[in-house]
N, C-alpha and C. Protein backbone atom coordinates (compact mmCIF):
# COMPACT_ATOMS: atom_id res chain seq x y z
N UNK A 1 -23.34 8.08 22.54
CA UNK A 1 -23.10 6.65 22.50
C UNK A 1 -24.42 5.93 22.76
N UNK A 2 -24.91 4.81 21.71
CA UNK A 2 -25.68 4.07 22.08
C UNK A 2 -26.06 2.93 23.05
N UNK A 3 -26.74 2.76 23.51
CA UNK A 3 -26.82 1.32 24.08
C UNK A 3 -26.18 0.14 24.03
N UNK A 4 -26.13 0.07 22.57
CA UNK A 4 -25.55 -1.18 22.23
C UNK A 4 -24.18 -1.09 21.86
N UNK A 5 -23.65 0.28 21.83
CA UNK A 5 -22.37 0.06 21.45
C UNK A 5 -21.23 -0.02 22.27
N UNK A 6 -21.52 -0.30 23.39
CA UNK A 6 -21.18 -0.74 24.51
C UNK A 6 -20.30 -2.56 24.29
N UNK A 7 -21.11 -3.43 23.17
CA UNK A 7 -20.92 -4.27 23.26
C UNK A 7 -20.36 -4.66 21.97
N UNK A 8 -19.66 -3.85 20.98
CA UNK A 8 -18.97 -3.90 19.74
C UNK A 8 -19.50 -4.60 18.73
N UNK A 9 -19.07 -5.02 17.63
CA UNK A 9 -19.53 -5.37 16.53
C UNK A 9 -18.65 -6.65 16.27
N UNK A 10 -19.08 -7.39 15.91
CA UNK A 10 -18.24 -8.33 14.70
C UNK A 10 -17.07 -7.90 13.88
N UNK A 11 -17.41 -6.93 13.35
CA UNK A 11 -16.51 -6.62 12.35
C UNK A 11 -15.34 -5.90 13.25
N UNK A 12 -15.48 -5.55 14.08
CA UNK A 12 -14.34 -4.79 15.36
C UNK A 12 -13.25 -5.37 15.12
N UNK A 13 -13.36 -6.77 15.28
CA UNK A 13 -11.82 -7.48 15.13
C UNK A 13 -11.77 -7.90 14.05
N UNK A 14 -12.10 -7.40 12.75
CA UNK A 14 -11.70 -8.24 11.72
C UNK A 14 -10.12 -7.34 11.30
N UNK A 15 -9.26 -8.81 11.05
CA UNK A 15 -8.27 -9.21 10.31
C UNK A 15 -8.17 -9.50 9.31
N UNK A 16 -6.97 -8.89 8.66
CA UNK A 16 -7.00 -9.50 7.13
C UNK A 16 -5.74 -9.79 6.98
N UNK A 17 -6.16 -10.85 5.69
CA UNK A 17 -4.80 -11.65 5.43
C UNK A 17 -3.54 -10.58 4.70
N UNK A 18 -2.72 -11.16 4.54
CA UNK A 18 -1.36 -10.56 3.76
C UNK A 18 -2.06 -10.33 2.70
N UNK A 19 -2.85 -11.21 1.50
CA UNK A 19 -3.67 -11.01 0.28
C UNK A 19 -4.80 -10.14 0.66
N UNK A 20 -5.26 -9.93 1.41
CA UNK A 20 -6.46 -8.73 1.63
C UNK A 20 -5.67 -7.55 2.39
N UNK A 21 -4.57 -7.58 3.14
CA UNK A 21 -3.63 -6.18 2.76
C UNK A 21 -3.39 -5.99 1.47
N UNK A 22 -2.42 -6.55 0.91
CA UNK A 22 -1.96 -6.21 -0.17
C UNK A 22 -3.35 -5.33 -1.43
N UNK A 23 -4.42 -6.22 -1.40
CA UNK A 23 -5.05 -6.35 -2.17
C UNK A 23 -6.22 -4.70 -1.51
N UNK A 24 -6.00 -4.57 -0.12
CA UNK A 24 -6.40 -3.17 0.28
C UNK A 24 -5.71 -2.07 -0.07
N UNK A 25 -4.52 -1.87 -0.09
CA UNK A 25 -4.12 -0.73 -1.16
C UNK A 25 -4.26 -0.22 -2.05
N UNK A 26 -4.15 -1.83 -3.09
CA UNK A 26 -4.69 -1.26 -4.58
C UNK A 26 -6.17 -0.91 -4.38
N UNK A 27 -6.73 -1.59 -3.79
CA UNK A 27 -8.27 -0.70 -3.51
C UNK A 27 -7.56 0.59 -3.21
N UNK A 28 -7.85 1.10 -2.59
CA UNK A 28 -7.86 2.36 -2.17
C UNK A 28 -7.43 2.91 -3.18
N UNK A 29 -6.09 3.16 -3.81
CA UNK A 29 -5.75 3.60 -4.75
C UNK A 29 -6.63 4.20 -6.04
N UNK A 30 -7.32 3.16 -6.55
CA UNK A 30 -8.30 3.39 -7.91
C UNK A 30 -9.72 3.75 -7.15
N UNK A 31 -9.74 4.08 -5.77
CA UNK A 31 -11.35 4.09 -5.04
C UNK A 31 -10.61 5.40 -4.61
N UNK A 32 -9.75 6.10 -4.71
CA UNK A 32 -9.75 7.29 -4.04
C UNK A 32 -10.64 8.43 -4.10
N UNK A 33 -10.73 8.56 -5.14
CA UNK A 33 -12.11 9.56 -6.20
C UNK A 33 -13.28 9.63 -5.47
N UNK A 34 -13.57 8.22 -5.02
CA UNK A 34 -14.67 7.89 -4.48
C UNK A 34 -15.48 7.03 -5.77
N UNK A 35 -15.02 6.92 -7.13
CA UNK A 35 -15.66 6.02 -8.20
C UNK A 35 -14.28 5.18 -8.66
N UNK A 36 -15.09 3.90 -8.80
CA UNK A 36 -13.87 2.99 -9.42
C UNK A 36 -14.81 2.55 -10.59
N UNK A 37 -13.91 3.23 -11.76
CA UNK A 37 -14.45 2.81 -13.11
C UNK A 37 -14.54 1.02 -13.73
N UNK A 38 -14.96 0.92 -14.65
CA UNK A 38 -14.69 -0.66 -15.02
C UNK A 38 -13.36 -0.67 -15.67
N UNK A 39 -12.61 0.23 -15.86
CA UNK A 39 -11.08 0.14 -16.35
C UNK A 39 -10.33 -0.17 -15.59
N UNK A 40 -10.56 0.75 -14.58
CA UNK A 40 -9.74 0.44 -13.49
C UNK A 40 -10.27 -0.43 -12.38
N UNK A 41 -11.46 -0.94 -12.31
CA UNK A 41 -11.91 -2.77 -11.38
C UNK A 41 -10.93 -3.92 -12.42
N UNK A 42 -10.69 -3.33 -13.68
CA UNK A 42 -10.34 -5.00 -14.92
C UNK A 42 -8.85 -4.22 -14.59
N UNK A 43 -8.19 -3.23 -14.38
CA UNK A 43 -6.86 -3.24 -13.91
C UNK A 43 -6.38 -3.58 -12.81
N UNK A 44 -6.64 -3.47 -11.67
CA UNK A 44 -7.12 -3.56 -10.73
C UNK A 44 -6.86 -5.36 -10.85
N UNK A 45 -7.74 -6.05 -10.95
CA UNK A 45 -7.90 -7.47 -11.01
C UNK A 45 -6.55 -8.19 -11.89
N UNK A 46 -6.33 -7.71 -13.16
CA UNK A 46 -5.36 -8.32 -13.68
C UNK A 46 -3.75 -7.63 -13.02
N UNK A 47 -3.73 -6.53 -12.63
CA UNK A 47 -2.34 -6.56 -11.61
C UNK A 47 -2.66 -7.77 -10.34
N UNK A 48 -3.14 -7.68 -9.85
CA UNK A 48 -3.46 -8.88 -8.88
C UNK A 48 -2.95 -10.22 -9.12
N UNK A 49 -4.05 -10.34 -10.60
CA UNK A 49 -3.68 -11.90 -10.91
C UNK A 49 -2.23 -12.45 -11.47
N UNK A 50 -1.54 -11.58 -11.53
CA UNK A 50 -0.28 -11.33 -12.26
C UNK A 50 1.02 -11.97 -11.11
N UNK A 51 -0.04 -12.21 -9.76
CA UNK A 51 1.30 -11.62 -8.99
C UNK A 51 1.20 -13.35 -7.84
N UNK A 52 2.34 -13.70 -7.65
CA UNK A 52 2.39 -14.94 -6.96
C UNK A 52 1.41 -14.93 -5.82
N UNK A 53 1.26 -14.54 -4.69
CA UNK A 53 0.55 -14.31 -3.97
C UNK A 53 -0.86 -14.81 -4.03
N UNK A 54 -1.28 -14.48 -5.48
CA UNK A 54 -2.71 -14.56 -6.32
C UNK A 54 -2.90 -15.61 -7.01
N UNK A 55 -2.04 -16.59 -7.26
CA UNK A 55 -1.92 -17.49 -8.25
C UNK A 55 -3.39 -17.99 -8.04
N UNK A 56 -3.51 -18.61 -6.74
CA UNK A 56 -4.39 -19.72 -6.65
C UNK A 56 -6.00 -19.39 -6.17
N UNK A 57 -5.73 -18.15 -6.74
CA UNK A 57 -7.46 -17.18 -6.73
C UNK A 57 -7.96 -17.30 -7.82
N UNK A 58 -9.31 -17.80 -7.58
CA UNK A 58 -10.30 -18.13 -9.28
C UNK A 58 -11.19 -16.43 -8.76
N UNK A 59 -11.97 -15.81 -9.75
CA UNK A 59 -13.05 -15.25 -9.85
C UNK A 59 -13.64 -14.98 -8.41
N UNK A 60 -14.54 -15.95 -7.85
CA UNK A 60 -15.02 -15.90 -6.65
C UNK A 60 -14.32 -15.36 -5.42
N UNK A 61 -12.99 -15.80 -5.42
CA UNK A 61 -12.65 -15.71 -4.22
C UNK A 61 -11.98 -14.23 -4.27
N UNK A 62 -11.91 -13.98 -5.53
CA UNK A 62 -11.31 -12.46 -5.95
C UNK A 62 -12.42 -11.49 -5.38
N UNK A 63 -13.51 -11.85 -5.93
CA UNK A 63 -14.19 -10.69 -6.31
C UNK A 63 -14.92 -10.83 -4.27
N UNK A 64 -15.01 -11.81 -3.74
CA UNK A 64 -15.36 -12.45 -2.18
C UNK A 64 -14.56 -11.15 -1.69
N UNK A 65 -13.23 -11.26 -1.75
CA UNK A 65 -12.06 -10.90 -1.26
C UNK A 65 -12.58 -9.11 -1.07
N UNK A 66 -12.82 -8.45 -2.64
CA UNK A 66 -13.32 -7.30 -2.70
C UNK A 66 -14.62 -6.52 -1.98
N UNK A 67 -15.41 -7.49 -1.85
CA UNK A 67 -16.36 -7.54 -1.04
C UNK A 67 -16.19 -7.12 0.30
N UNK A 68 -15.86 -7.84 0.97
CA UNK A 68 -14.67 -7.47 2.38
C UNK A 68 -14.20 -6.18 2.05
N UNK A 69 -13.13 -5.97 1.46
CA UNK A 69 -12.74 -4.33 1.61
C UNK A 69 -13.49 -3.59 1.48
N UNK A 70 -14.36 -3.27 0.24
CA UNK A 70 -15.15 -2.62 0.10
C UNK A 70 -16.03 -2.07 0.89
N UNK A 71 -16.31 -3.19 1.91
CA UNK A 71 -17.98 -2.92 2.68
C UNK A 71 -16.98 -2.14 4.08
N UNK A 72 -15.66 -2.91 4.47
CA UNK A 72 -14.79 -2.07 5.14
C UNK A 72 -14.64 -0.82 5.09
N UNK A 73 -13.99 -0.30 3.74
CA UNK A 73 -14.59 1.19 3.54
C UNK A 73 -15.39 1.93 3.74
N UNK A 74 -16.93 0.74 3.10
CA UNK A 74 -18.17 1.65 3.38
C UNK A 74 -18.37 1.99 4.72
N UNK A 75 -17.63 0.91 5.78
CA UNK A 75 -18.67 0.59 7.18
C UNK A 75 -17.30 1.94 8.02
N UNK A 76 -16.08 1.98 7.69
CA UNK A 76 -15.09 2.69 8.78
C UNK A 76 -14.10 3.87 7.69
N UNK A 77 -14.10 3.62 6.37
CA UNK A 77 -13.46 4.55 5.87
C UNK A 77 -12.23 3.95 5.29
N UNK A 78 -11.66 4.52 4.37
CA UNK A 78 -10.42 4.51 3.21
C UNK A 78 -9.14 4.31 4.68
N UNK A 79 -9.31 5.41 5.49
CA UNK A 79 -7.99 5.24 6.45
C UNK A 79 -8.06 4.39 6.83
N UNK A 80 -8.85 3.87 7.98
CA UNK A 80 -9.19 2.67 8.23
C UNK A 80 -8.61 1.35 7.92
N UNK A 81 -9.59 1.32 6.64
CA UNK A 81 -8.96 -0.23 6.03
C UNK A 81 -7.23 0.12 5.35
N UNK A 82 -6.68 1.08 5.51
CA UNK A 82 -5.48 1.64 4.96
C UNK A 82 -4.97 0.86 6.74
N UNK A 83 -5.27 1.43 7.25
CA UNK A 83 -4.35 1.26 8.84
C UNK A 83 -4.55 -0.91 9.48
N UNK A 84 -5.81 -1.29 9.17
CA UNK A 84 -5.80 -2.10 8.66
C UNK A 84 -4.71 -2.96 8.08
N UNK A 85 -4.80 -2.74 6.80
CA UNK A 85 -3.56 -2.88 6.13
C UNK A 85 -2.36 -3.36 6.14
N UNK A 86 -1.92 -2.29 6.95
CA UNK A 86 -0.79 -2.25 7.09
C UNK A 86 -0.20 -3.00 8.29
N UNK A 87 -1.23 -3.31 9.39
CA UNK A 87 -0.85 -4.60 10.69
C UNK A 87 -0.94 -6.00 9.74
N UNK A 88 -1.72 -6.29 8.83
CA UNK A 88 -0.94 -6.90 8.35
C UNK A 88 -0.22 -7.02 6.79
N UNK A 89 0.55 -6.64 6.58
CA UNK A 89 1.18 -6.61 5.57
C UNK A 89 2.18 -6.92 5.99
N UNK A 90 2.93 -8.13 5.18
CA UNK A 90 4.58 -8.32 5.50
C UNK A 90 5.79 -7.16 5.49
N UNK A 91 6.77 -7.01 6.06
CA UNK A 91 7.07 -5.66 6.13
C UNK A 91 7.77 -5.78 4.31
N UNK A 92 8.21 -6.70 3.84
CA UNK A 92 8.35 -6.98 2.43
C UNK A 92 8.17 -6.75 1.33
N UNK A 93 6.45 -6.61 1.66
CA UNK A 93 5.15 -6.60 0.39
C UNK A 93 5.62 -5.10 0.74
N UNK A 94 5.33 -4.29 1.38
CA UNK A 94 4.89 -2.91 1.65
C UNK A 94 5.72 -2.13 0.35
N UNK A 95 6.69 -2.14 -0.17
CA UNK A 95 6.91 -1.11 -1.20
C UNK A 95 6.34 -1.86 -2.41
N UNK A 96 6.06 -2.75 -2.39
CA UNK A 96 5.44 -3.47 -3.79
C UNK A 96 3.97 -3.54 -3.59
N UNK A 97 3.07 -2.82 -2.42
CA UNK A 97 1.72 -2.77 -2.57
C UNK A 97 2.16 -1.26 -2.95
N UNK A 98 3.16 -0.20 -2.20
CA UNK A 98 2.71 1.32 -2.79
C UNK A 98 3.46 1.17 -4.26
N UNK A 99 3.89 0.28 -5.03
CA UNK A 99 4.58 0.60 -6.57
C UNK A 99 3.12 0.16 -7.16
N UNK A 100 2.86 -0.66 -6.44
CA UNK A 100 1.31 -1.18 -7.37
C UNK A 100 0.51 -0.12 -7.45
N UNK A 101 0.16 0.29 -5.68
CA UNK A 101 -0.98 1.32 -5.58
C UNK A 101 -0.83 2.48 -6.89
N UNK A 102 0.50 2.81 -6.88
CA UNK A 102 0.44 4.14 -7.44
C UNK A 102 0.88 3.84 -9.05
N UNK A 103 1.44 2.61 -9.64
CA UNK A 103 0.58 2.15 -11.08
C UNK A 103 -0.87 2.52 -11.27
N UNK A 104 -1.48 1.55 -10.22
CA UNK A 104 -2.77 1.96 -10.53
C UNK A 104 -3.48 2.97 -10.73
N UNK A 105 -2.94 4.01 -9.88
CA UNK A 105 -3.21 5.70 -9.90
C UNK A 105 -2.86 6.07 -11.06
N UNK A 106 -1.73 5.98 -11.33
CA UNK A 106 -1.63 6.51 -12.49
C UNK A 106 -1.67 6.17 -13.74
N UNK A 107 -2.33 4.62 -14.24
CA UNK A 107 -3.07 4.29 -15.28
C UNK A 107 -3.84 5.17 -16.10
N UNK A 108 -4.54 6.17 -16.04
CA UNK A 108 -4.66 6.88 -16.88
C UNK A 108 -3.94 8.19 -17.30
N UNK A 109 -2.98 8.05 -17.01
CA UNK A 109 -1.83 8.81 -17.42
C UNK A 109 -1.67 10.43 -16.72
N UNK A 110 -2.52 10.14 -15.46
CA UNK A 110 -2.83 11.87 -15.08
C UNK A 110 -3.02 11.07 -13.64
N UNK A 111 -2.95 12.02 -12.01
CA UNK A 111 -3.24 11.86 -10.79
C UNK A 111 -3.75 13.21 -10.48
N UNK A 112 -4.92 12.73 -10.02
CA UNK A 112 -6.11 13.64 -9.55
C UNK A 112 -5.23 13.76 -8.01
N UNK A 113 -5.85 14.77 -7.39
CA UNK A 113 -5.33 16.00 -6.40
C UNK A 113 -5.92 14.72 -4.51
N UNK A 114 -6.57 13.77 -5.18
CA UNK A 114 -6.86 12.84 -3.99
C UNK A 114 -6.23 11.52 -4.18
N UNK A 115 -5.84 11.29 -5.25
CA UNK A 115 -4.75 9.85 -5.35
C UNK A 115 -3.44 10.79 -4.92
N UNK A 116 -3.14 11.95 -5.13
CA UNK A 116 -1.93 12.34 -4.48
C UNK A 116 -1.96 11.90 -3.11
N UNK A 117 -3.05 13.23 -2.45
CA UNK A 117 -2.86 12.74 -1.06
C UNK A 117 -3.40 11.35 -0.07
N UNK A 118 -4.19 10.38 -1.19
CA UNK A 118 -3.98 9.25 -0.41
C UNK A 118 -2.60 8.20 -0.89
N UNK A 119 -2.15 8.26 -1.69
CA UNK A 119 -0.78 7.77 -1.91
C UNK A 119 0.42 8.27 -1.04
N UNK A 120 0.35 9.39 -0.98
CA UNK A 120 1.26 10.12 0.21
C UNK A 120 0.51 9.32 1.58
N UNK A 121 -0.69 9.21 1.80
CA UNK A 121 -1.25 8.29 3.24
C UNK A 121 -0.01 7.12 3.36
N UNK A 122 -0.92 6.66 1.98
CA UNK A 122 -0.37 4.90 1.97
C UNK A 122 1.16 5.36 2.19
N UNK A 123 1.96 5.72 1.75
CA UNK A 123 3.14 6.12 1.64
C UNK A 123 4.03 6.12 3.17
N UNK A 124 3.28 7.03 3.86
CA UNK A 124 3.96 7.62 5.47
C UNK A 124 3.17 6.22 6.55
N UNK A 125 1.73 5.50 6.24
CA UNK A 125 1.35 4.45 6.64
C UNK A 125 2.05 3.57 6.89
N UNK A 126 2.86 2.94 5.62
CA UNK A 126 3.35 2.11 5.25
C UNK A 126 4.51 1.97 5.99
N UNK A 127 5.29 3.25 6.01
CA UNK A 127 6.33 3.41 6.94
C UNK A 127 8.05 3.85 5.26
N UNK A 128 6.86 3.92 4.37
CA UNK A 128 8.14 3.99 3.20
C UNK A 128 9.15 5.22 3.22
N UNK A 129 10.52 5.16 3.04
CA UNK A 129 11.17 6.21 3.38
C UNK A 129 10.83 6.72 1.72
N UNK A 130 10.52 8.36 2.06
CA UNK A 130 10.31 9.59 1.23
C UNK A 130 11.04 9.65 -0.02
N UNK A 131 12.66 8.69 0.19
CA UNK A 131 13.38 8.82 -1.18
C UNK A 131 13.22 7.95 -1.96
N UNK A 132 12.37 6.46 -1.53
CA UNK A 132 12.07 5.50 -1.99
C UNK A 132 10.70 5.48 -2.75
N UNK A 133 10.23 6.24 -1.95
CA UNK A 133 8.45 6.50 -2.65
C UNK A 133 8.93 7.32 -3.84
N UNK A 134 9.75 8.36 -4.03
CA UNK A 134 9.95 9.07 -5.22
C UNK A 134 10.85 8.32 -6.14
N UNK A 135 11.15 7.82 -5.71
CA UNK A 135 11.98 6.42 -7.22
C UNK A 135 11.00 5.60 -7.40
N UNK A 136 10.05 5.17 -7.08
CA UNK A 136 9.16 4.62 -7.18
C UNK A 136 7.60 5.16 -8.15
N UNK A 137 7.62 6.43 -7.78
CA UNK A 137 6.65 7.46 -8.39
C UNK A 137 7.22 7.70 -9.54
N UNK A 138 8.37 8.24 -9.87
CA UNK A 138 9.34 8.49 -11.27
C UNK A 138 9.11 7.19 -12.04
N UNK A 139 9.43 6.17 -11.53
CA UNK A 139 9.53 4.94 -12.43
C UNK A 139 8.24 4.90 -13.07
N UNK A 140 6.74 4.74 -12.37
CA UNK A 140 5.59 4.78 -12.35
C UNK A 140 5.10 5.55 -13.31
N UNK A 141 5.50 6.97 -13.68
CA UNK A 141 5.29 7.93 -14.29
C UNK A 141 5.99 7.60 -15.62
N UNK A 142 7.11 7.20 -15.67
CA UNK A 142 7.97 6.91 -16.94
C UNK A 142 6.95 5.16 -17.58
N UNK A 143 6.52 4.50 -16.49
CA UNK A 143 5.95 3.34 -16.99
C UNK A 143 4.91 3.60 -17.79
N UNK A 144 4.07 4.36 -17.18
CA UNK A 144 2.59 5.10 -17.76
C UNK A 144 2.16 6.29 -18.35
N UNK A 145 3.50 6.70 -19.34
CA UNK A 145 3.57 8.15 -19.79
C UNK A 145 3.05 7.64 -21.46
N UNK A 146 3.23 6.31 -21.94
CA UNK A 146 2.33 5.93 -23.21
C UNK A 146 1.04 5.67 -23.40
């Protein structure tokens, strides 16, 4: 332990809104790999903008918004801003950030062996019961099988 870390950081208490939960899942989701392609940043953005919550986000405050998670990730990790998350997320949103998350995963018509097991994270995080995440995954799979 350092000297100074005695006396915490700024970022220690950062909070995020219901829109920067929500909007931390689908991160994670298409960042699981550890690369988020430009297919999936322009999917990514237009599920977002699609969704009430988002209406009244231009460009800036989107991409502001990403910024924040992102550097979250960089600075504490995927769990982290996952656990994050989920203090605040309405208990509401929570199966409609993991139907999103795992659209997004599976946008290219295949799930790599680390969107499994961070979707299963988000999944047991979230608090989603096991029979609900799999009606949810089926649907997902039948959505994105063209």
């Amino acid at each position: 332990m350092g000297l100074f870390d005695k006396f915490g950081s700024k970022d220690e208490n950062v909070k995020l809104s219901k829109q920067e939960a929500f909007a931390a899942i689908s991160l994670v989701s298409v960042a699981a790999d550890g690369v988020i392609t430009e297919e999936e940043a322009r999917g990514l953005f237009v599920q977002l903008y699609r969704m009430k919550m988002f209406s009244g986000y231009n460009d800036n405050q989107m991409s502001s918004m990403f910024n924040k998670l992102i550097n979250i990730i960089k600075k504490k990790g995927m769990d982290a801003l996952v656990a994050m998350a989920k203090e605040s997320m309405p208990e509401d949103m929570k199966a409609t950030a993991f139907a999103v998350a795992t659209d997004l995963a599976l946008a290219d018509g295949e799930i790599a062996d680390e969107e499994k097991n961070l979707l299963t994270k988000v999944q047991q995080s979230l608090g989603i019961p096991e029979d609900e995440a799999v009606k949810i995954i089926e649907v997902m799979l039948i959505k994105n099988k063209g």
